[in-house]
PDB file of N, CA and C in Angstrom:
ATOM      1  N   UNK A   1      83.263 -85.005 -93.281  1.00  0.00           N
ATOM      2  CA  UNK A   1      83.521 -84.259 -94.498  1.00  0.00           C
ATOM      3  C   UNK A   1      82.863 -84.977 -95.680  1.00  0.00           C
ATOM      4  N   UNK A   2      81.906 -84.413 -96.504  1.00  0.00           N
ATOM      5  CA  UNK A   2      81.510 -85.063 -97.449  1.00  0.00           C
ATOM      6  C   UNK A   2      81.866 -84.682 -98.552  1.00  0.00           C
ATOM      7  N   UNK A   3      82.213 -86.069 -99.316  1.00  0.00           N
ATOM      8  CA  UNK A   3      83.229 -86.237-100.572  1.00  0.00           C
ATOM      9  C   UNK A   3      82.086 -86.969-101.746  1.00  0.00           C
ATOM     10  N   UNK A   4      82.229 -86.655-102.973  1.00  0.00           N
ATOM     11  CA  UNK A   4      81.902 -87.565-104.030  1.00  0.00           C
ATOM     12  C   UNK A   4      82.651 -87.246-105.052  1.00  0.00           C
ATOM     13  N   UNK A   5      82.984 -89.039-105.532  1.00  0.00           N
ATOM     14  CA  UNK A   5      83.968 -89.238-106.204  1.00  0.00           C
ATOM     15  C   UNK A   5      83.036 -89.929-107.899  1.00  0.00           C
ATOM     16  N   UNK A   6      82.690 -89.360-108.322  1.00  0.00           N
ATOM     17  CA  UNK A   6      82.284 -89.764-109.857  1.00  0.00           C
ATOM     18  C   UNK A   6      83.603 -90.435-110.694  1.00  0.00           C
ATOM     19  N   UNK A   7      82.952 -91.287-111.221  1.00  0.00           N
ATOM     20  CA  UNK A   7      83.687 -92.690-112.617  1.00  0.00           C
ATOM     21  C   UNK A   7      82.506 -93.278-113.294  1.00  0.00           C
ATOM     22  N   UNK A   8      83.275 -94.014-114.259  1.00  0.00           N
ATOM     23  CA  UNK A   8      82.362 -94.506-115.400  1.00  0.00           C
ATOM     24  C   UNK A   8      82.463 -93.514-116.592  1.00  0.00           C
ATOM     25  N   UNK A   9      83.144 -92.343-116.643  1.00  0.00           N
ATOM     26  CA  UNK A   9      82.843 -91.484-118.038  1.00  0.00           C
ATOM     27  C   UNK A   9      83.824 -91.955-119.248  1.00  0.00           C
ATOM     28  N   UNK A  10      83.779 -91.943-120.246  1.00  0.00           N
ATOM     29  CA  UNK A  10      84.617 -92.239-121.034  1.00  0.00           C
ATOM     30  C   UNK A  10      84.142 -92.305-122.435  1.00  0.00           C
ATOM     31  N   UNK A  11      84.730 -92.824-123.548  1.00  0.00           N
ATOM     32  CA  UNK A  11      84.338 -92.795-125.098  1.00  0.00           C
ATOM     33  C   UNK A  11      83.186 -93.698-125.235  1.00  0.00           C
ATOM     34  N   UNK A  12      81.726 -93.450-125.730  1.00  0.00           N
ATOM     35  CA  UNK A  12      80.531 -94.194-126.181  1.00  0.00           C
ATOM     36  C   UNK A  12      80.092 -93.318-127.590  1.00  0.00           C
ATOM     37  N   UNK A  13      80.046 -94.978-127.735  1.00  0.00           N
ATOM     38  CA  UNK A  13      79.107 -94.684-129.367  1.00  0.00           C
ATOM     39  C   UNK A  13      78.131 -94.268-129.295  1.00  0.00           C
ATOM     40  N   UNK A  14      78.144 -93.141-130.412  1.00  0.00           N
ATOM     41  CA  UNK A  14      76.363 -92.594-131.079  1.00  0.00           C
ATOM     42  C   UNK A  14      75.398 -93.836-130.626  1.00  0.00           C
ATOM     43  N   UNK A  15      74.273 -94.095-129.508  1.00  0.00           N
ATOM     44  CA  UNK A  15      73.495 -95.094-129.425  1.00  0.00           C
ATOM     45  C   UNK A  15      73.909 -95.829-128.258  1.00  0.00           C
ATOM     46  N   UNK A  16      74.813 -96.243-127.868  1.00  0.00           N
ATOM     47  CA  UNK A  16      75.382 -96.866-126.786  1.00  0.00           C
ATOM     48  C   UNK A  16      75.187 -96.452-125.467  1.00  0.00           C
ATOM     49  N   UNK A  17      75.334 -97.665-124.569  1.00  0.00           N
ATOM     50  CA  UNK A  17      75.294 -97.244-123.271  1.00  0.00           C
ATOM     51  C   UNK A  17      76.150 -96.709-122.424  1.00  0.00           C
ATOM     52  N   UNK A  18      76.136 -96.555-120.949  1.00  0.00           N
ATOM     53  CA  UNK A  18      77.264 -96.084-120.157  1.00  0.00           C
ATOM     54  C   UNK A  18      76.779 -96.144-118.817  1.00  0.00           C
ATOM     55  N   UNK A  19      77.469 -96.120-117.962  1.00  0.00           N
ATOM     56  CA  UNK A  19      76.990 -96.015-116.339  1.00  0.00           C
ATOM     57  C   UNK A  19      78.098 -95.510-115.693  1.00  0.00           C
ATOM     58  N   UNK A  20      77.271 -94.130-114.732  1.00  0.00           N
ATOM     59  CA  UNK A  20      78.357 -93.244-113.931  1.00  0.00           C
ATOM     60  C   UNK A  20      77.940 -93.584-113.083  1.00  0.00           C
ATOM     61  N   UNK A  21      79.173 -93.449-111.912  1.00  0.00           N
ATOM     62  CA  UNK A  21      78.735 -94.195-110.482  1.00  0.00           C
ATOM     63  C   UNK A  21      79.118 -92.593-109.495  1.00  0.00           C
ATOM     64  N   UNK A  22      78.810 -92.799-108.545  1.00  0.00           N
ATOM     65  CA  UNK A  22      78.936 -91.379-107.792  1.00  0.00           C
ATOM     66  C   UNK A  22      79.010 -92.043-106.547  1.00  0.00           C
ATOM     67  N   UNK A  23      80.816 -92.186-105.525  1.00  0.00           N
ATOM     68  CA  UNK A  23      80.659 -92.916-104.659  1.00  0.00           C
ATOM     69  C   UNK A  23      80.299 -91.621-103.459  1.00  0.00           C
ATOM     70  N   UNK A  24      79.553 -91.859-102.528  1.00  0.00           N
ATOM     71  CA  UNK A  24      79.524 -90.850-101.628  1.00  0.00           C
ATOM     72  C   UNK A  24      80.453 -91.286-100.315  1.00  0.00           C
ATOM     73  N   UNK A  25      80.734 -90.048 -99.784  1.00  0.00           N
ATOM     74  CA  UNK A  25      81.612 -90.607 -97.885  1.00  0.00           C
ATOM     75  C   UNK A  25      81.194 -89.128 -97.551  1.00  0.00           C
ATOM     76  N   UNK A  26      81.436 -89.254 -95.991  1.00  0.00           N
ATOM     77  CA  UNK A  26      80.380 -88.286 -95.381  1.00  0.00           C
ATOM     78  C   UNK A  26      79.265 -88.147 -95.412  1.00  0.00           C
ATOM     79  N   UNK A  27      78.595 -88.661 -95.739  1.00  0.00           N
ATOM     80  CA  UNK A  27      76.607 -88.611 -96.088  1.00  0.00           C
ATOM     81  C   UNK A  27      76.122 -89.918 -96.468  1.00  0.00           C
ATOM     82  N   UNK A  28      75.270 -90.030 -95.951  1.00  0.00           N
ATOM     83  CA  UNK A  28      74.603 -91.305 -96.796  1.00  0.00           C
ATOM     84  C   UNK A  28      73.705 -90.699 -97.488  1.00  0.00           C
ATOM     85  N   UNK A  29      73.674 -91.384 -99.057  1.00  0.00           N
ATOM     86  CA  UNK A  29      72.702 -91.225 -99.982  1.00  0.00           C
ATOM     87  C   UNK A  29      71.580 -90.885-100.097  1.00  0.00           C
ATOM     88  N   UNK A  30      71.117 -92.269 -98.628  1.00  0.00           N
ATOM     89  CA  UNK A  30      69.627 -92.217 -99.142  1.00  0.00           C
ATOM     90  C   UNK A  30      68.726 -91.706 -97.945  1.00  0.00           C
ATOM     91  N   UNK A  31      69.763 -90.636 -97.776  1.00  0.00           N
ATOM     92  CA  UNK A  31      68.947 -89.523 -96.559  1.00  0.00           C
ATOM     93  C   UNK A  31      69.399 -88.065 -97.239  1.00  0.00           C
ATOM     94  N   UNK A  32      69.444 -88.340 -98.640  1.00  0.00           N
ATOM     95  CA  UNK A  32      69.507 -86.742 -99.082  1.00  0.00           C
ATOM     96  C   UNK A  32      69.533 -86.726-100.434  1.00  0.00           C
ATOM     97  N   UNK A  33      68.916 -85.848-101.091  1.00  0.00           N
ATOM     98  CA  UNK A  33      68.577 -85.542-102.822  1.00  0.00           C
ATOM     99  C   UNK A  33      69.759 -85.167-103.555  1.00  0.00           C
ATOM    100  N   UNK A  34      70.137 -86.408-104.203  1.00  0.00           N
ATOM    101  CA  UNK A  34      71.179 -87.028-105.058  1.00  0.00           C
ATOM    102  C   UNK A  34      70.559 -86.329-106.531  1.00  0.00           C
ATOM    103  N   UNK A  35      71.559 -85.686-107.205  1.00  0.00           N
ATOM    104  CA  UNK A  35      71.051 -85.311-108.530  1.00  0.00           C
ATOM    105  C   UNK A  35      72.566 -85.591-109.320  1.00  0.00           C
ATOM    106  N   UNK A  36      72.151 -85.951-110.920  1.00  0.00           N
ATOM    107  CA  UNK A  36      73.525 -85.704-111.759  1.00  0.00           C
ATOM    108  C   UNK A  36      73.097 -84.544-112.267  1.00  0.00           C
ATOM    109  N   UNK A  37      74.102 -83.516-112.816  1.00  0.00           N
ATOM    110  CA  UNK A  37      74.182 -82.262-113.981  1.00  0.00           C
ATOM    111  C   UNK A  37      75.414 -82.936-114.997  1.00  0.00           C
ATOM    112  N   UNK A  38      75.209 -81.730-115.918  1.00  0.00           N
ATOM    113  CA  UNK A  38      76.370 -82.366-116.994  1.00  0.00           C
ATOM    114  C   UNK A  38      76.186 -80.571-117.328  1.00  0.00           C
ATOM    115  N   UNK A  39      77.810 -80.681-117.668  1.00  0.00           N
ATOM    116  CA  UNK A  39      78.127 -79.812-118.375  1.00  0.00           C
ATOM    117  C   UNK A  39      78.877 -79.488-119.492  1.00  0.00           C
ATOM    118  N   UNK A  40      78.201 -78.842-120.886  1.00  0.00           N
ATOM    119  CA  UNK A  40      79.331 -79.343-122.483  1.00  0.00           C
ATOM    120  C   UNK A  40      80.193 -77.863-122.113  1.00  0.00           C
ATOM    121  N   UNK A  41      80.694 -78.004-123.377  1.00  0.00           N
ATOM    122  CA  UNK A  41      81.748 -76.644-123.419  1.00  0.00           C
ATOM    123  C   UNK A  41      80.730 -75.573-123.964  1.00  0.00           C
ATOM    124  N   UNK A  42      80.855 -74.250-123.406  1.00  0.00           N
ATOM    125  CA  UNK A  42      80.193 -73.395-123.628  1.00  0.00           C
ATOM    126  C   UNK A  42      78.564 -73.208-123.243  1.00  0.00           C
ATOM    127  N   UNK A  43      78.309 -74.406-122.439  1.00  0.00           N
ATOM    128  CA  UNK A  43      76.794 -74.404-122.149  1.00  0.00           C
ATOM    129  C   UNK A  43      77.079 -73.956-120.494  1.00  0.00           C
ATOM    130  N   UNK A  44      75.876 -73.824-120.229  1.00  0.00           N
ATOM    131  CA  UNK A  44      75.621 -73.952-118.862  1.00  0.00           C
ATOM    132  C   UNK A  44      75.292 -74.997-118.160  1.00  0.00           C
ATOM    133  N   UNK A  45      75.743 -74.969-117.067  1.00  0.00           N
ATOM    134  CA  UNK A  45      75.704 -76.782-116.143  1.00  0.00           C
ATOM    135  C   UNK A  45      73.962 -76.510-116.252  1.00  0.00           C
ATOM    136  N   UNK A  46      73.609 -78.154-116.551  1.00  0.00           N
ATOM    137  CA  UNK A  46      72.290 -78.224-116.717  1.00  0.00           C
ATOM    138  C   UNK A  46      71.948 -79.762-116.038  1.00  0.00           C
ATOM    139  N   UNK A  47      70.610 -79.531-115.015  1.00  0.00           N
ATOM    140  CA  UNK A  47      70.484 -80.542-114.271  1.00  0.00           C
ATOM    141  C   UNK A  47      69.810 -81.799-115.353  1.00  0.00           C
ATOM    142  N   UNK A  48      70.467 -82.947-115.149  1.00  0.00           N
ATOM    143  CA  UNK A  48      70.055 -84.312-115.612  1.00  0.00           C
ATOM    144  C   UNK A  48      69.324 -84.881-114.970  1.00  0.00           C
ATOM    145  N   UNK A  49      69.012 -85.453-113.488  1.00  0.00           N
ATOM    146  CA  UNK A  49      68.248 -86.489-112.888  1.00  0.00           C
ATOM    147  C   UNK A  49      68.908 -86.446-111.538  1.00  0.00           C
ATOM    148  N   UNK A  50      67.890 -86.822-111.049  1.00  0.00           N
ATOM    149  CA  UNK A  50      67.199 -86.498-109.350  1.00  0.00           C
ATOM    150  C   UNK A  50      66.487 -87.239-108.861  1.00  0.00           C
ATOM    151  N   UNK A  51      67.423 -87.772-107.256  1.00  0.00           N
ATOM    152  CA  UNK A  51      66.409 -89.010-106.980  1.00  0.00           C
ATOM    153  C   UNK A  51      66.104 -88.198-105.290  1.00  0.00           C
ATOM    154  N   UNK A  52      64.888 -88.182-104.857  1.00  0.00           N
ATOM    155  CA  UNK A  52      64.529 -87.910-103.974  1.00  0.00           C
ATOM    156  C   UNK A  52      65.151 -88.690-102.624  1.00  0.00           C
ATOM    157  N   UNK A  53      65.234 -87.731-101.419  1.00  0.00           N
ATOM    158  CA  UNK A  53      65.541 -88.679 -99.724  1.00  0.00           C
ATOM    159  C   UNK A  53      64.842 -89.387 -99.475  1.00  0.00           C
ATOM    160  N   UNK A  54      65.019 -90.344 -98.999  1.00  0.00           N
ATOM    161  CA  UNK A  54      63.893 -91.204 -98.378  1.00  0.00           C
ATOM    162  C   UNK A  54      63.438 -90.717 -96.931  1.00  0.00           C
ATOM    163  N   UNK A  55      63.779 -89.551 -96.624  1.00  0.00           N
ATOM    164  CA  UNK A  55      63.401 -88.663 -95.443  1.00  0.00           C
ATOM    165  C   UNK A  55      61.901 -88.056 -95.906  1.00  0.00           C
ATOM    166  N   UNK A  56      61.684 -88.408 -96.970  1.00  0.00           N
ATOM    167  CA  UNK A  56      60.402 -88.242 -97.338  1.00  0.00           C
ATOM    168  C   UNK A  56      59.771 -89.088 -97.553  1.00  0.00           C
ATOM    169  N   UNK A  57      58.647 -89.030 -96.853  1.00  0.00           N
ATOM    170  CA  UNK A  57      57.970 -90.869 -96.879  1.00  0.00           C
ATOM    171  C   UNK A  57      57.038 -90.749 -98.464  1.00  0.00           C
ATOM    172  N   UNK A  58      56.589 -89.937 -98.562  1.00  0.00           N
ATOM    173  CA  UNK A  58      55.478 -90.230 -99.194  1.00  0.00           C
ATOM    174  C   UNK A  58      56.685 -90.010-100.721  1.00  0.00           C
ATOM    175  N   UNK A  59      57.523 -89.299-100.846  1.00  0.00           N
ATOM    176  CA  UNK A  59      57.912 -88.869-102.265  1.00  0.00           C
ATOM    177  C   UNK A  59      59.896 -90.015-101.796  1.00  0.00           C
ATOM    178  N   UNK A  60      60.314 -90.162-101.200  1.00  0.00           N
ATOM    179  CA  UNK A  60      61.519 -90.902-100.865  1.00  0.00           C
ATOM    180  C   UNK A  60      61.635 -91.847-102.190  1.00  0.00           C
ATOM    181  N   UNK A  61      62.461 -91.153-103.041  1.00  0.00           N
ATOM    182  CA  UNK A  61      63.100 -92.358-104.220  1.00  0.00           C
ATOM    183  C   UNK A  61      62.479 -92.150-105.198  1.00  0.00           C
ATOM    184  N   UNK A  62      61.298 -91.087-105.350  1.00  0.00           N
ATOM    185  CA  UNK A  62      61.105 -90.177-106.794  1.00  0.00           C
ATOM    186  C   UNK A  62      62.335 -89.794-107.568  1.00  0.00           C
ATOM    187  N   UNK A  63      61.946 -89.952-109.000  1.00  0.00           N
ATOM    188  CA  UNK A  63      62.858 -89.937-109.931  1.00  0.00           C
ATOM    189  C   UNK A  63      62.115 -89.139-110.549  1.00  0.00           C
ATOM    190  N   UNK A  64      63.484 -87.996-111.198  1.00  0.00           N
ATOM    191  CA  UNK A  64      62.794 -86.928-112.085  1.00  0.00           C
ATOM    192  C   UNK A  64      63.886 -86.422-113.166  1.00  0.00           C
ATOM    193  N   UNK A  65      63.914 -86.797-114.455  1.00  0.00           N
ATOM    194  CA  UNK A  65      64.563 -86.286-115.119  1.00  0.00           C
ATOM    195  C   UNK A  65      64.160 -85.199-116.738  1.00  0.00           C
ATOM    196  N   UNK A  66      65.371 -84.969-116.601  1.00  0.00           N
ATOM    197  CA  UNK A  66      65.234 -83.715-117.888  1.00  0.00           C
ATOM    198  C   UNK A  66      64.452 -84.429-119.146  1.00  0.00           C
ATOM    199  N   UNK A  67      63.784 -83.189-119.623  1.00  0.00           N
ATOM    200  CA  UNK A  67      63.116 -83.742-121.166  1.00  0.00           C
ATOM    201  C   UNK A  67      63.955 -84.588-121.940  1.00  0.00           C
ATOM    202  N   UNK A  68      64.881 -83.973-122.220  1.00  0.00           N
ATOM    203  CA  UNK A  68      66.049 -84.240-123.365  1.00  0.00           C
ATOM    204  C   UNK A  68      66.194 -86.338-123.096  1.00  0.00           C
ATOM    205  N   UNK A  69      66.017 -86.620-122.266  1.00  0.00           N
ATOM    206  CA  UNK A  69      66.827 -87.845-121.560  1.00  0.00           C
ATOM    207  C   UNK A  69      66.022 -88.398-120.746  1.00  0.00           C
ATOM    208  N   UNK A  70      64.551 -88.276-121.008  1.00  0.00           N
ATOM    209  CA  UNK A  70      63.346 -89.416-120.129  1.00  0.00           C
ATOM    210  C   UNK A  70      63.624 -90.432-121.293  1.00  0.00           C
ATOM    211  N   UNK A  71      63.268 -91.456-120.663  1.00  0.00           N
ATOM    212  CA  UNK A  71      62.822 -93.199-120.962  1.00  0.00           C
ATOM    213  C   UNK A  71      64.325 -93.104-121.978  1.00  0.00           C
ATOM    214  N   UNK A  72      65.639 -92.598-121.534  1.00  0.00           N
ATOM    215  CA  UNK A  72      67.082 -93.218-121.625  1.00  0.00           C
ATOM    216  C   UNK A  72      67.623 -93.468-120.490  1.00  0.00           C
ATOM    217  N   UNK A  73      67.949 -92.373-119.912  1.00  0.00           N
ATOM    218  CA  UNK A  73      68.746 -92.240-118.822  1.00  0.00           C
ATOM    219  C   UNK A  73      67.878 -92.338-117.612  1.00  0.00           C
ATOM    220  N   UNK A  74      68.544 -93.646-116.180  1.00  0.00           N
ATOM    221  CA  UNK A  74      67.938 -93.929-115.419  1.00  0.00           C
ATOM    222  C   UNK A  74      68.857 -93.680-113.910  1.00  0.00           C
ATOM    223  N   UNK A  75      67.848 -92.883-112.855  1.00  0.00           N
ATOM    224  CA  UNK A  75      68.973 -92.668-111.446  1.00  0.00           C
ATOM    225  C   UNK A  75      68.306 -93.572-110.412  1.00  0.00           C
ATOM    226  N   UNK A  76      69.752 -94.226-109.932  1.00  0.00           N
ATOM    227  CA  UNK A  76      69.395 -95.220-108.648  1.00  0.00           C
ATOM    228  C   UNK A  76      70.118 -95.075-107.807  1.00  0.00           C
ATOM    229  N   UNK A  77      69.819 -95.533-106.423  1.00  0.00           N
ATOM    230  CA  UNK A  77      70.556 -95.621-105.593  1.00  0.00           C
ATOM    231  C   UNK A  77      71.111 -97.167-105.136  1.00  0.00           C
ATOM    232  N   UNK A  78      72.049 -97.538-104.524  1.00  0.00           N
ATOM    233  CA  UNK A  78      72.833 -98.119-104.076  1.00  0.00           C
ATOM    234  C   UNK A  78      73.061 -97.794-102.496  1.00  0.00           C
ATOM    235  N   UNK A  79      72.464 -98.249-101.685  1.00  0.00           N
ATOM    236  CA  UNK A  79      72.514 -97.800 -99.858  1.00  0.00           C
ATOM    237  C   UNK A  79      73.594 -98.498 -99.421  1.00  0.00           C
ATOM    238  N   UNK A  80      73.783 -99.577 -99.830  1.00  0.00           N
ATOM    239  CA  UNK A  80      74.988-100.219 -99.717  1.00  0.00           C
ATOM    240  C   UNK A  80      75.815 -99.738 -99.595  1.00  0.00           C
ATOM    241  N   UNK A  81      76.405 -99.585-101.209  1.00  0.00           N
ATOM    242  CA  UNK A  81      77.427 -99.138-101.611  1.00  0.00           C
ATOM    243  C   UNK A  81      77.780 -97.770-101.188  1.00  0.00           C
ATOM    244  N   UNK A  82      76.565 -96.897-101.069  1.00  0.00           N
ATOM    245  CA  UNK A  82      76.391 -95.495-100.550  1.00  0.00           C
ATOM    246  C   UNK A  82      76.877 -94.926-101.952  1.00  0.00           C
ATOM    247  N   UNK A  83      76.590 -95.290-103.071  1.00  0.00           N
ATOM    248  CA  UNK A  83      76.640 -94.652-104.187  1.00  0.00           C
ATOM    249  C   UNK A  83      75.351 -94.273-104.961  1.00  0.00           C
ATOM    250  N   UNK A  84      75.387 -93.234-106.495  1.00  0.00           N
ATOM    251  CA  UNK A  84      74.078 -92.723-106.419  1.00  0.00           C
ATOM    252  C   UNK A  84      74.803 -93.562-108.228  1.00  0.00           C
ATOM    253  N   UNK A  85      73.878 -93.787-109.220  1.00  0.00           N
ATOM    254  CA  UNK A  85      74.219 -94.255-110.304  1.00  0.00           C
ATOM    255  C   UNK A  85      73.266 -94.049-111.451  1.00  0.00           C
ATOM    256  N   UNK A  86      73.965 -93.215-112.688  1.00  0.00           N
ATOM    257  CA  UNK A  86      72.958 -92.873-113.913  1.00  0.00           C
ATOM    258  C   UNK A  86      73.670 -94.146-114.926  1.00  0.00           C
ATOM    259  N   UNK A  87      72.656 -94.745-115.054  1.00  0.00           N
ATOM    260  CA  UNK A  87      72.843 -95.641-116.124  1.00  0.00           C
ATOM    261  C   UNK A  87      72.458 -95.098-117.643  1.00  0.00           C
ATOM    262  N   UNK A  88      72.915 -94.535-118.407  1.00  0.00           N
ATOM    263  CA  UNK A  88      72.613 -93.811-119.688  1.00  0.00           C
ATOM    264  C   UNK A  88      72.937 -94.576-120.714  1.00  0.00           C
ATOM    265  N   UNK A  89      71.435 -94.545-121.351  1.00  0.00           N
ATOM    266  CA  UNK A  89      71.121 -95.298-122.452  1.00  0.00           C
ATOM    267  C   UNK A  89      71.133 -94.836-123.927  1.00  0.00           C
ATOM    268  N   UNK A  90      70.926 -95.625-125.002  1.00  0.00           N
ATOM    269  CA  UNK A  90      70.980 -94.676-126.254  1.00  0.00           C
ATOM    270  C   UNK A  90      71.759 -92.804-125.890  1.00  0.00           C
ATOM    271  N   UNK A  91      72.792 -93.184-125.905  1.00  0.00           N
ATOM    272  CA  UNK A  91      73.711 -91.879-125.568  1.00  0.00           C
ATOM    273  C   UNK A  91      73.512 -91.327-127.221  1.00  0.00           C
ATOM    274  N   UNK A  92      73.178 -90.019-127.087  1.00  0.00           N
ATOM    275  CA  UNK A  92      73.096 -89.201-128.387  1.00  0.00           C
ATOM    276  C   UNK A  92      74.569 -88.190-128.331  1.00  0.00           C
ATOM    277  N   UNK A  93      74.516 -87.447-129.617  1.00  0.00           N
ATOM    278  CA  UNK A  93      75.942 -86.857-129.577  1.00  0.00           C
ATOM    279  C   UNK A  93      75.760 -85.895-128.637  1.00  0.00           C
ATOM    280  N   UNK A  94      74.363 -84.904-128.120  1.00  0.00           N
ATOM    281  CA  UNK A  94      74.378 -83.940-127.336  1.00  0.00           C
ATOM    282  C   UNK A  94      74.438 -84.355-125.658  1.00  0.00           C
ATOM    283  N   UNK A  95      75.169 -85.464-126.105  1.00  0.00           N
ATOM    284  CA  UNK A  95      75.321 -86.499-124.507  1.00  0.00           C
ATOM    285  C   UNK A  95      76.544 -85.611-123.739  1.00  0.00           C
ATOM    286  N   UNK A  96      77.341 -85.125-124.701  1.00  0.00           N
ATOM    287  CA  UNK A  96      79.105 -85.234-124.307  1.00  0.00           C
ATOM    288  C   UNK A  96      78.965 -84.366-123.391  1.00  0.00           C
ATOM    289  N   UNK A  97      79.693 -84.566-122.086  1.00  0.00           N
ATOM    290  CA  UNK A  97      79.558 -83.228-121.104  1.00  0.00           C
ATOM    291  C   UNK A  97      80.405 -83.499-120.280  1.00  0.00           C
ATOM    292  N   UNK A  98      80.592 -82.662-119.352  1.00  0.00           N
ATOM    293  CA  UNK A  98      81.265 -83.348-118.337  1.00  0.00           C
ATOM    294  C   UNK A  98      80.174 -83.612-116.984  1.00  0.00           C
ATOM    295  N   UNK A  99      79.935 -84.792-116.396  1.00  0.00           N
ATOM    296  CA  UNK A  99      78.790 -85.517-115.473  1.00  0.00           C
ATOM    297  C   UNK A  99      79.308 -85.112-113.855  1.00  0.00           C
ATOM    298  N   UNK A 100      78.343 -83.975-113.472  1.00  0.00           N
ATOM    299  CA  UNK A 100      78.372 -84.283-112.430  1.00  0.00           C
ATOM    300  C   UNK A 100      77.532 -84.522-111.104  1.00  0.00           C
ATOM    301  N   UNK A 101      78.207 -85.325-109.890  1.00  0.00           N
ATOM    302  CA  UNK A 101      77.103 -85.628-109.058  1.00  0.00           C
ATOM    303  C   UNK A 101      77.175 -84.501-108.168  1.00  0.00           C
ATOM    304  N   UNK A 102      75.860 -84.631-107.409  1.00  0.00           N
ATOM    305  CA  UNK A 102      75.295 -83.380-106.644  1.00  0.00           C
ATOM    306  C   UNK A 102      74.933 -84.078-105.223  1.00  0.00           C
ATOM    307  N   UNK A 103      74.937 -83.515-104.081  1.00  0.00           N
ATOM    308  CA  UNK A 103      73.877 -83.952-103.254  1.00  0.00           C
ATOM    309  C   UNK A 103      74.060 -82.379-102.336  1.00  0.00           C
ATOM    310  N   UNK A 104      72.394 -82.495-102.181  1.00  0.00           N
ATOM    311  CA  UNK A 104      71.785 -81.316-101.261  1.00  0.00           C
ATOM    312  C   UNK A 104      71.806 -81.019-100.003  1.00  0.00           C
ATOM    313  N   UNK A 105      72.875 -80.580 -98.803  1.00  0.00           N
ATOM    314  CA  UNK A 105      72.703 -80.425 -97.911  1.00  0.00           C
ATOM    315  C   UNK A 105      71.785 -79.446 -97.261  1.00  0.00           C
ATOM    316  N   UNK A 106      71.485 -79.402 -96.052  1.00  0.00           N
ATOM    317  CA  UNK A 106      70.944 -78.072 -95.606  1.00  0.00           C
ATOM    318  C   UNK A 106      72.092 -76.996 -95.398  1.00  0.00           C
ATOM    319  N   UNK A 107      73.118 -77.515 -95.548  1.00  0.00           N
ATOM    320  CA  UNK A 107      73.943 -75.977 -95.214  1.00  0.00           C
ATOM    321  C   UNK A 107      74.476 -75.938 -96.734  1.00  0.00           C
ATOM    322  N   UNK A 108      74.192 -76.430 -97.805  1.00  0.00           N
ATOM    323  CA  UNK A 108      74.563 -76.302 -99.237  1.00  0.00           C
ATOM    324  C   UNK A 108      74.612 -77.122-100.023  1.00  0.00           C
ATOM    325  N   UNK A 109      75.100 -77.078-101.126  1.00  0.00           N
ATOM    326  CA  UNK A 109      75.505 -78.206-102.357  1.00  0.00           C
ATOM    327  C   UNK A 109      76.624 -78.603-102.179  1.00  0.00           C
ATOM    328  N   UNK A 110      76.910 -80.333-102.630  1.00  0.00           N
ATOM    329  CA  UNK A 110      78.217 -80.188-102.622  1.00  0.00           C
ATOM    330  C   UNK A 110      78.551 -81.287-103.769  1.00  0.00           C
ATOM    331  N   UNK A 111      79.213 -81.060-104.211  1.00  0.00           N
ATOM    332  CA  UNK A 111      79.886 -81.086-105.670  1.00  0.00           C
ATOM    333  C   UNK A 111      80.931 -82.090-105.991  1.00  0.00           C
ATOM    334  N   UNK A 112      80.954 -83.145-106.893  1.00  0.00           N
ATOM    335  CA  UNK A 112      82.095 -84.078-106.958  1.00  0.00           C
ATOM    336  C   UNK A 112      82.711 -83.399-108.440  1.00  0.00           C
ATOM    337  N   UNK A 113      84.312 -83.844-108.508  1.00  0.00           N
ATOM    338  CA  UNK A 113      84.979 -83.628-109.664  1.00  0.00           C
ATOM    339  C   UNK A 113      84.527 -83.473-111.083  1.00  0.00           C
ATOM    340  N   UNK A 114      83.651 -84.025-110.912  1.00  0.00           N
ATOM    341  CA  UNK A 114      83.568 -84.430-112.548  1.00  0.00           C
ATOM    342  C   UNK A 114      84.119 -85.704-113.066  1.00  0.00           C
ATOM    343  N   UNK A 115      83.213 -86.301-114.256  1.00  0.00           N
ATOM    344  CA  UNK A 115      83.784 -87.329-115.298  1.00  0.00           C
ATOM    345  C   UNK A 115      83.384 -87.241-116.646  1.00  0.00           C
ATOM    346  N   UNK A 116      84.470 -86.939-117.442  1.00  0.00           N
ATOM    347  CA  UNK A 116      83.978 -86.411-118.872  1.00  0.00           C
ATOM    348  C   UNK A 116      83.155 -87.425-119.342  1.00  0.00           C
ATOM    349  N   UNK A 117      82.613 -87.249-120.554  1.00  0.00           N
ATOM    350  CA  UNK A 117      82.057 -88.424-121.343  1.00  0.00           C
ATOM    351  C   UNK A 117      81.984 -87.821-122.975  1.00  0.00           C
ATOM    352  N   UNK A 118      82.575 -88.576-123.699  1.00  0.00           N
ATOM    353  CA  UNK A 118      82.658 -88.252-125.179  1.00  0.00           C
ATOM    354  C   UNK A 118      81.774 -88.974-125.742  1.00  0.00           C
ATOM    355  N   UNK A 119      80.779 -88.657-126.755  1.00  0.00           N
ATOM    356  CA  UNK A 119      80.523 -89.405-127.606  1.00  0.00           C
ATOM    357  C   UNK A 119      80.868 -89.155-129.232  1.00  0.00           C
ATOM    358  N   UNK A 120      80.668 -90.963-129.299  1.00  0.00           N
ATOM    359  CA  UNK A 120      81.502 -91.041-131.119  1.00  0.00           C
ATOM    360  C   UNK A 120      80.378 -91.466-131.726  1.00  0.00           C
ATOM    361  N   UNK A 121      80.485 -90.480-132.862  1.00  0.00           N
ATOM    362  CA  UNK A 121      79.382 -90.927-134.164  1.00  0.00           C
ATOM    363  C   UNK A 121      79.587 -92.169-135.146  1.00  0.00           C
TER     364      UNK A 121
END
């Protein structure tokens, strides 16, 4: 059964950093395309960053993120830990959302809780 459990969200300053962790069980990470989304109030869930399978040799561990949030926000993996992790940098106010992790099966998406994140001006 695959589970992900997202933490790390909480109150950051206008400018400040943060790091969400996304633990996975049932799947390992780094045999499947790990993405965060975030979603504010009234928007639509909108994808943040995407780290490629390493089931792909030539592209395995490509990183691709949204305009809004290149050269801030960074996605890694952890094989270890079997966790996927956005380290978010200079957090702006259009940061606040609620963060969530993704990973791509072939029989679907599957979806962790959520972890809010506020930011303060």
């Amino acid at each position: 059964q695959v589970r992900l459990v997202e933490s790390g969200g909480g109150l950051v300053q206008s400018g400040g950093p943060l790091r969400l962790s996304c633990a996975a069980s049932g799947l390992a990470v780094r045999w499947f395309d790990m993405r965060w989304f975030r979603q504010a109030p009234g928007k639509e869930r909108e994808l943040v960053a995407s780290i490629i399978s390493d089931t792909y040799i030539d592209s395995g561990g490509t990183t691709n993120y949204a305009d809004s949030v290149k050269g801030r926000f960074t996605i890694t993996r952890d094989n270890v830990r079997n966790t996927v992790i956005l380290q978010m940098n200079s957090v702006k106010p259009d940061g606040a959302a609620v963060y969530y992790c993704n990973a791509r099966l072939s029989e679907g998406d599957y979806w962790g809780q959520g972890t809010q994140v506020t930011v303060s001006s």
